[in-house]
C-alpha atoms as a PDB file:
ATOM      1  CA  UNK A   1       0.000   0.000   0.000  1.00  0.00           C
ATOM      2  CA  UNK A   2       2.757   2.490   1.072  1.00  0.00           C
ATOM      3  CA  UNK A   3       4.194   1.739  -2.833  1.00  0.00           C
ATOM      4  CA  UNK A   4       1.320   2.561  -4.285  1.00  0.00           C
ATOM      5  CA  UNK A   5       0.728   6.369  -2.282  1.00  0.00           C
ATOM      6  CA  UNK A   6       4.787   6.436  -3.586  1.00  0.00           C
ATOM      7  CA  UNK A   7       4.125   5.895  -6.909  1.00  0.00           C
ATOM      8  CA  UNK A   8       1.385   8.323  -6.767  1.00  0.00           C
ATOM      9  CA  UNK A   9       2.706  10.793  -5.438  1.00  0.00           C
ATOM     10  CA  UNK A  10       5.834  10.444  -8.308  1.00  0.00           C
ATOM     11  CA  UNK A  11       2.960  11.106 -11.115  1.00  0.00           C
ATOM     12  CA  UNK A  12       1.514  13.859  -9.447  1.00  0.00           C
ATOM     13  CA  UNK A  13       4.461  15.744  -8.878  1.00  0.00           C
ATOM     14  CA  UNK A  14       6.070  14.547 -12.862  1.00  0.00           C
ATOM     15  CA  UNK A  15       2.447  16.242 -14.469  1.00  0.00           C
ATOM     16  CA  UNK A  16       3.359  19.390 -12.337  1.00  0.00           C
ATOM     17  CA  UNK A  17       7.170  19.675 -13.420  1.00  0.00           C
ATOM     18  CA  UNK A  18       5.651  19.634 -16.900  1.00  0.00           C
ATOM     19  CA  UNK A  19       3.530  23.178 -16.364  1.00  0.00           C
ATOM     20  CA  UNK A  20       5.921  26.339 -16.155  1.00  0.00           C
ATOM     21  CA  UNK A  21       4.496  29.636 -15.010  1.00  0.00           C
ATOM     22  CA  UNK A  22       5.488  33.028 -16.691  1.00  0.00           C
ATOM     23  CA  UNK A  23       4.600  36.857 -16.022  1.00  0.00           C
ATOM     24  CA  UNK A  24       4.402  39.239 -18.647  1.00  0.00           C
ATOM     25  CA  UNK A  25       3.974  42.846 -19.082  1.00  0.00           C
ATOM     26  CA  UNK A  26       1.848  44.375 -21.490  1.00  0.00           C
ATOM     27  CA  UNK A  27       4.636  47.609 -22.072  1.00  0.00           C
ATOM     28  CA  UNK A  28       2.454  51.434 -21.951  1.00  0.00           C
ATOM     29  CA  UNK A  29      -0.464  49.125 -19.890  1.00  0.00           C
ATOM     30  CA  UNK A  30      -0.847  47.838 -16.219  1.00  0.00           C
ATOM     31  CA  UNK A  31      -1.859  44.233 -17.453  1.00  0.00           C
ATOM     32  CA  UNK A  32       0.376  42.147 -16.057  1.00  0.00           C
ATOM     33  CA  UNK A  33      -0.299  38.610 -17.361  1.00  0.00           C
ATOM     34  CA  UNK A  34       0.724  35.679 -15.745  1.00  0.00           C
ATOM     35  CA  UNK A  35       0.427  32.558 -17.465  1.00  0.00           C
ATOM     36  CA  UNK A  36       0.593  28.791 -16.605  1.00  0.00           C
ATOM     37  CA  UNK A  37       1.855  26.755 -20.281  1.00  0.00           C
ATOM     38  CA  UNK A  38       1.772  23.079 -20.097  1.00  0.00           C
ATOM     39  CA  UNK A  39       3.122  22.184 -23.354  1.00  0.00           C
ATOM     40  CA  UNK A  40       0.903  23.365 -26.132  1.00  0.00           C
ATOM     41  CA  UNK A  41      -1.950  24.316 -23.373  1.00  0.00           C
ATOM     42  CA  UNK A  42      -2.149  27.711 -21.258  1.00  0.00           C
ATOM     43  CA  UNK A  43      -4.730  29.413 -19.141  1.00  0.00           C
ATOM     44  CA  UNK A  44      -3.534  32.464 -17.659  1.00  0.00           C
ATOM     45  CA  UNK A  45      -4.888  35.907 -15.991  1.00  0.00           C
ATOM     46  CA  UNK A  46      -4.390  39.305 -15.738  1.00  0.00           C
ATOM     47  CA  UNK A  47      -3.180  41.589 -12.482  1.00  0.00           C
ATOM     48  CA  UNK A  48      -6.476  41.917 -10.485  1.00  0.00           C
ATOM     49  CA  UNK A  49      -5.548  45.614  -9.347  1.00  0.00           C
ATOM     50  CA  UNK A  50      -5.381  46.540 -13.222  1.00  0.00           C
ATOM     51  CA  UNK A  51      -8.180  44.318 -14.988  1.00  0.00           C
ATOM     52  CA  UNK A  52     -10.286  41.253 -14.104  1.00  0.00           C
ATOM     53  CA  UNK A  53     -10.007  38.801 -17.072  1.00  0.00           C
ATOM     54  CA  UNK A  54      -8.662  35.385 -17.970  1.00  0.00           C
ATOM     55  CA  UNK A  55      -8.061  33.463 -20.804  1.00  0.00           C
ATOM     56  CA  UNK A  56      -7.444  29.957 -22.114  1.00  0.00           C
ATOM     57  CA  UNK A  57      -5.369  28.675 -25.054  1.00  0.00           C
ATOM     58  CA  UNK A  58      -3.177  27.047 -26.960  1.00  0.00           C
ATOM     59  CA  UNK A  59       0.728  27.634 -28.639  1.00  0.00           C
ATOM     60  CA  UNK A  60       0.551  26.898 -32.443  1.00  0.00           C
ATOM     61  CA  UNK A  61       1.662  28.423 -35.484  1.00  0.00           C
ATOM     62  CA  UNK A  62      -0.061  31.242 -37.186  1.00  0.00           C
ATOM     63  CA  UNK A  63       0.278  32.046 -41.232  1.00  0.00           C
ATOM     64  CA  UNK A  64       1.784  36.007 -41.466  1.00  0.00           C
ATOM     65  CA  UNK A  65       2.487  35.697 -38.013  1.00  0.00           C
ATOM     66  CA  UNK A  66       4.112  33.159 -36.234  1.00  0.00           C
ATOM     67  CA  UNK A  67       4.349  30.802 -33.699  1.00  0.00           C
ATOM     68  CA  UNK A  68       1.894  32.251 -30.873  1.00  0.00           C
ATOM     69  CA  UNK A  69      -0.091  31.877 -28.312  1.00  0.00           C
ATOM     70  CA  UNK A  70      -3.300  32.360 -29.172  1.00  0.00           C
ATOM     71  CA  UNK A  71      -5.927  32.884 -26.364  1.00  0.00           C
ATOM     72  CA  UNK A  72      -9.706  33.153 -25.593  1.00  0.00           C
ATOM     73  CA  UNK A  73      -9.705  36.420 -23.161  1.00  0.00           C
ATOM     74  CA  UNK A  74     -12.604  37.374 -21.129  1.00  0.00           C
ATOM     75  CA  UNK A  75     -12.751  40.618 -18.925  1.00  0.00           C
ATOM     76  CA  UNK A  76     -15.621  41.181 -16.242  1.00  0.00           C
ATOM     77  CA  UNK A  77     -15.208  44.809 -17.075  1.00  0.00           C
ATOM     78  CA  UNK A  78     -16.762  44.052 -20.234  1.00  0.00           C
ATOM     79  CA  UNK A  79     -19.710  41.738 -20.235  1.00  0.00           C
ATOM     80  CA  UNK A  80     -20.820  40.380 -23.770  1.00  0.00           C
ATOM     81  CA  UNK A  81     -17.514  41.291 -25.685  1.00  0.00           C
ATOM     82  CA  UNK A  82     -14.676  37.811 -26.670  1.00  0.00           C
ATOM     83  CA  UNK A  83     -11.192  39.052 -26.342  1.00  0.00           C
ATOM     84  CA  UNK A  84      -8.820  37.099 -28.736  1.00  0.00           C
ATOM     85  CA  UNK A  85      -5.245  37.799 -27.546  1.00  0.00           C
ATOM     86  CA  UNK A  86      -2.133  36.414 -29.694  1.00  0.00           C
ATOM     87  CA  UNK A  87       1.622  36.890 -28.383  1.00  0.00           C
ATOM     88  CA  UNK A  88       4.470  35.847 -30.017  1.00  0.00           C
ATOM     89  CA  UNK A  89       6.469  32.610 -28.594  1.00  0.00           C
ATOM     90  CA  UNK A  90       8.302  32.058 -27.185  1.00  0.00           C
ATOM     91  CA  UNK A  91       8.076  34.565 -24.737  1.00  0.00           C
ATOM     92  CA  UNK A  92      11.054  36.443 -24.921  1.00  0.00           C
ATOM     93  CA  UNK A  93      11.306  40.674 -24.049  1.00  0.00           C
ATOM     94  CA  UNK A  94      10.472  42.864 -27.161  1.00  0.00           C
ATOM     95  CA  UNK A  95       7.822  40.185 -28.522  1.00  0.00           C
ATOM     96  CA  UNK A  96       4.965  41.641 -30.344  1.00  0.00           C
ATOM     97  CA  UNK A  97       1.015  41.008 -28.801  1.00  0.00           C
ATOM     98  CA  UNK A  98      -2.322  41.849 -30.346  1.00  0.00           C
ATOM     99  CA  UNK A  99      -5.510  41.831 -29.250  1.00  0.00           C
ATOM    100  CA  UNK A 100      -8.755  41.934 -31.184  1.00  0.00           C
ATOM    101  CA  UNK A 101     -12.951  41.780 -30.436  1.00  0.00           C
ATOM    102  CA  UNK A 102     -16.285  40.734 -30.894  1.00  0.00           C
ATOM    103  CA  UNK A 103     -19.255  41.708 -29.507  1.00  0.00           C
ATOM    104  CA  UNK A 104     -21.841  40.029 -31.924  1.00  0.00           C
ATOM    105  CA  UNK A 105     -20.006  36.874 -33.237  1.00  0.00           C
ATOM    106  CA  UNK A 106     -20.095  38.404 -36.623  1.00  0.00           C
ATOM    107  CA  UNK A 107     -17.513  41.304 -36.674  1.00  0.00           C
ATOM    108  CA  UNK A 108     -13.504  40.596 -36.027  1.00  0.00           C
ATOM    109  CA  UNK A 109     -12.125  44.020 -34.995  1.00  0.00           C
ATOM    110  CA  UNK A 110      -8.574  44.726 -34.557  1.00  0.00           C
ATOM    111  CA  UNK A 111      -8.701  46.494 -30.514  1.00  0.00           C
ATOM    112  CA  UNK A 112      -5.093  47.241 -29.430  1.00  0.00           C
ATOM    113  CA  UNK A 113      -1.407  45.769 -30.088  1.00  0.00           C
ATOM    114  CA  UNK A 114       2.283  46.219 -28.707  1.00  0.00           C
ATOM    115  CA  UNK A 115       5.042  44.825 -27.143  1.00  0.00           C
ATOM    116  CA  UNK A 116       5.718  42.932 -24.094  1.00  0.00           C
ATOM    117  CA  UNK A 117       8.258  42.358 -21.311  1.00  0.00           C
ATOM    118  CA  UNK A 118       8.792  38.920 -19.840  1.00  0.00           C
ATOM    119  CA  UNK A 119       8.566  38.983 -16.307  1.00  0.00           C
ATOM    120  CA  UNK A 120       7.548  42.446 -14.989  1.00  0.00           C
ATOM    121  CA  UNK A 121       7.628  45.969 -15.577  1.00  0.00           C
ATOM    122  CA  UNK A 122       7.798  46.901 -19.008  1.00  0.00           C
ATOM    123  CA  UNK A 123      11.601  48.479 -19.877  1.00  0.00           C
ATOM    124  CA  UNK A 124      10.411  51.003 -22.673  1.00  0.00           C
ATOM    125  CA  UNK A 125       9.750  53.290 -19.804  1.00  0.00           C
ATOM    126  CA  UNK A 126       7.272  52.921 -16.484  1.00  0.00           C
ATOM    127  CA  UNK A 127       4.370  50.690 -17.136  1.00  0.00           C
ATOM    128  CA  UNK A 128       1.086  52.470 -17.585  1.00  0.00           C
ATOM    129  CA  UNK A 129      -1.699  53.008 -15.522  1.00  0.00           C
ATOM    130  CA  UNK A 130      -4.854  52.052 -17.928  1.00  0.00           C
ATOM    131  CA  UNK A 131      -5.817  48.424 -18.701  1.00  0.00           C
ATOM    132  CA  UNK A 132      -5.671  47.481 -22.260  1.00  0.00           C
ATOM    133  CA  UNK A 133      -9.410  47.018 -22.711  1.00  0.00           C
ATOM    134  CA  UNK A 134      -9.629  51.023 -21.812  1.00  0.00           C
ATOM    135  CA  UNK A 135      -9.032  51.122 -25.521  1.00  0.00           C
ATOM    136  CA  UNK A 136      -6.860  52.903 -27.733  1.00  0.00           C
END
C-alpha cells in the first residue's frame, strides 16, 4: 500500500514539473499577465488591481504571423464582448502582442497591439496606468 501512495505521489508531482508559469507585461499598460503553459496548453490571468479577465489557449503556429499563443480572453469589465489575444512565442522581451474583439459573433475588430516584457515591468519606460481594454 505504502508503494502505491509512492508511486502516486511520483505522477503527481512529474504532471506538475511539466507546467511552467510566466509573467508578462503588457509595455504602456498595467496588465500584467501571468500565465501557466503546459506544453501546447495555457490558461492564464491578468493583475487583479489593473483588470479582471482570464483566458485559455493554446501555442501553435499562425500564417503572417508566427508561432503564438493564441488565447480566448474574457474581462468582467466588459460583459458580452470575446477578447482574442495572440503573443508571439516564445516569450522572450520585445515580442509583439495583439488583441482583437467581438461583440456580436459576426464582426472581427482589430482592438489594441504592442510589445511585451517577460517577467515584470515593461523596460520602454514605467508601465502604464490604464488596462488594455480602456481602448486605444
Amino acid at each position: 500500500m505504502k508503494t502505491l501512495w509512492v508511486l502516486a505521489a511520483l505522477v503527481a508531482l512529474g504532471g506538475a514539473a511539466e507546467a511552467k508559469t510566466q509573467v508578462v507585461s503588457l509595455n504602456g499598460h498595467c496588465d500584467v499577465l501571468t500565465l501557466k503553459i503546459s506544453k501546447t496548453n495555457i490558461v492564464g490571468a491578468d493583475d487583479p488591481s489593473c483588470a479582471t479577465g482570464m483566458g485559455i489557449g493554446y501555442v501553435s503556429k499562425v500564417k503572417g504571423f508566427g508561432t503564438a499563443i493564441v488565447a480566448g480572453v474574457q474581462f468582467s469589465a466588459v460583459p458580452g464582448a470575446q477578447f482574442v489575444m495572440r503573443l508571439s512565442y516564445p516569450l522572450v522581451t520585445g515580442g509583439s502582442w495583439d488583441l482583437s474583439l467581438t461583440t456580436d459573433g459576426s464582426t472581427f475588430t482589430p482592438y489594441e497591439s504592442g510589445i511585451y516584457t517577460v517577467e515584470g515591468t515593461a523596460s520602454k519606460g514605467p508601465r502604464g496606468t490604464t488596462p488594455v481594454i480602456a481602448g486605444q
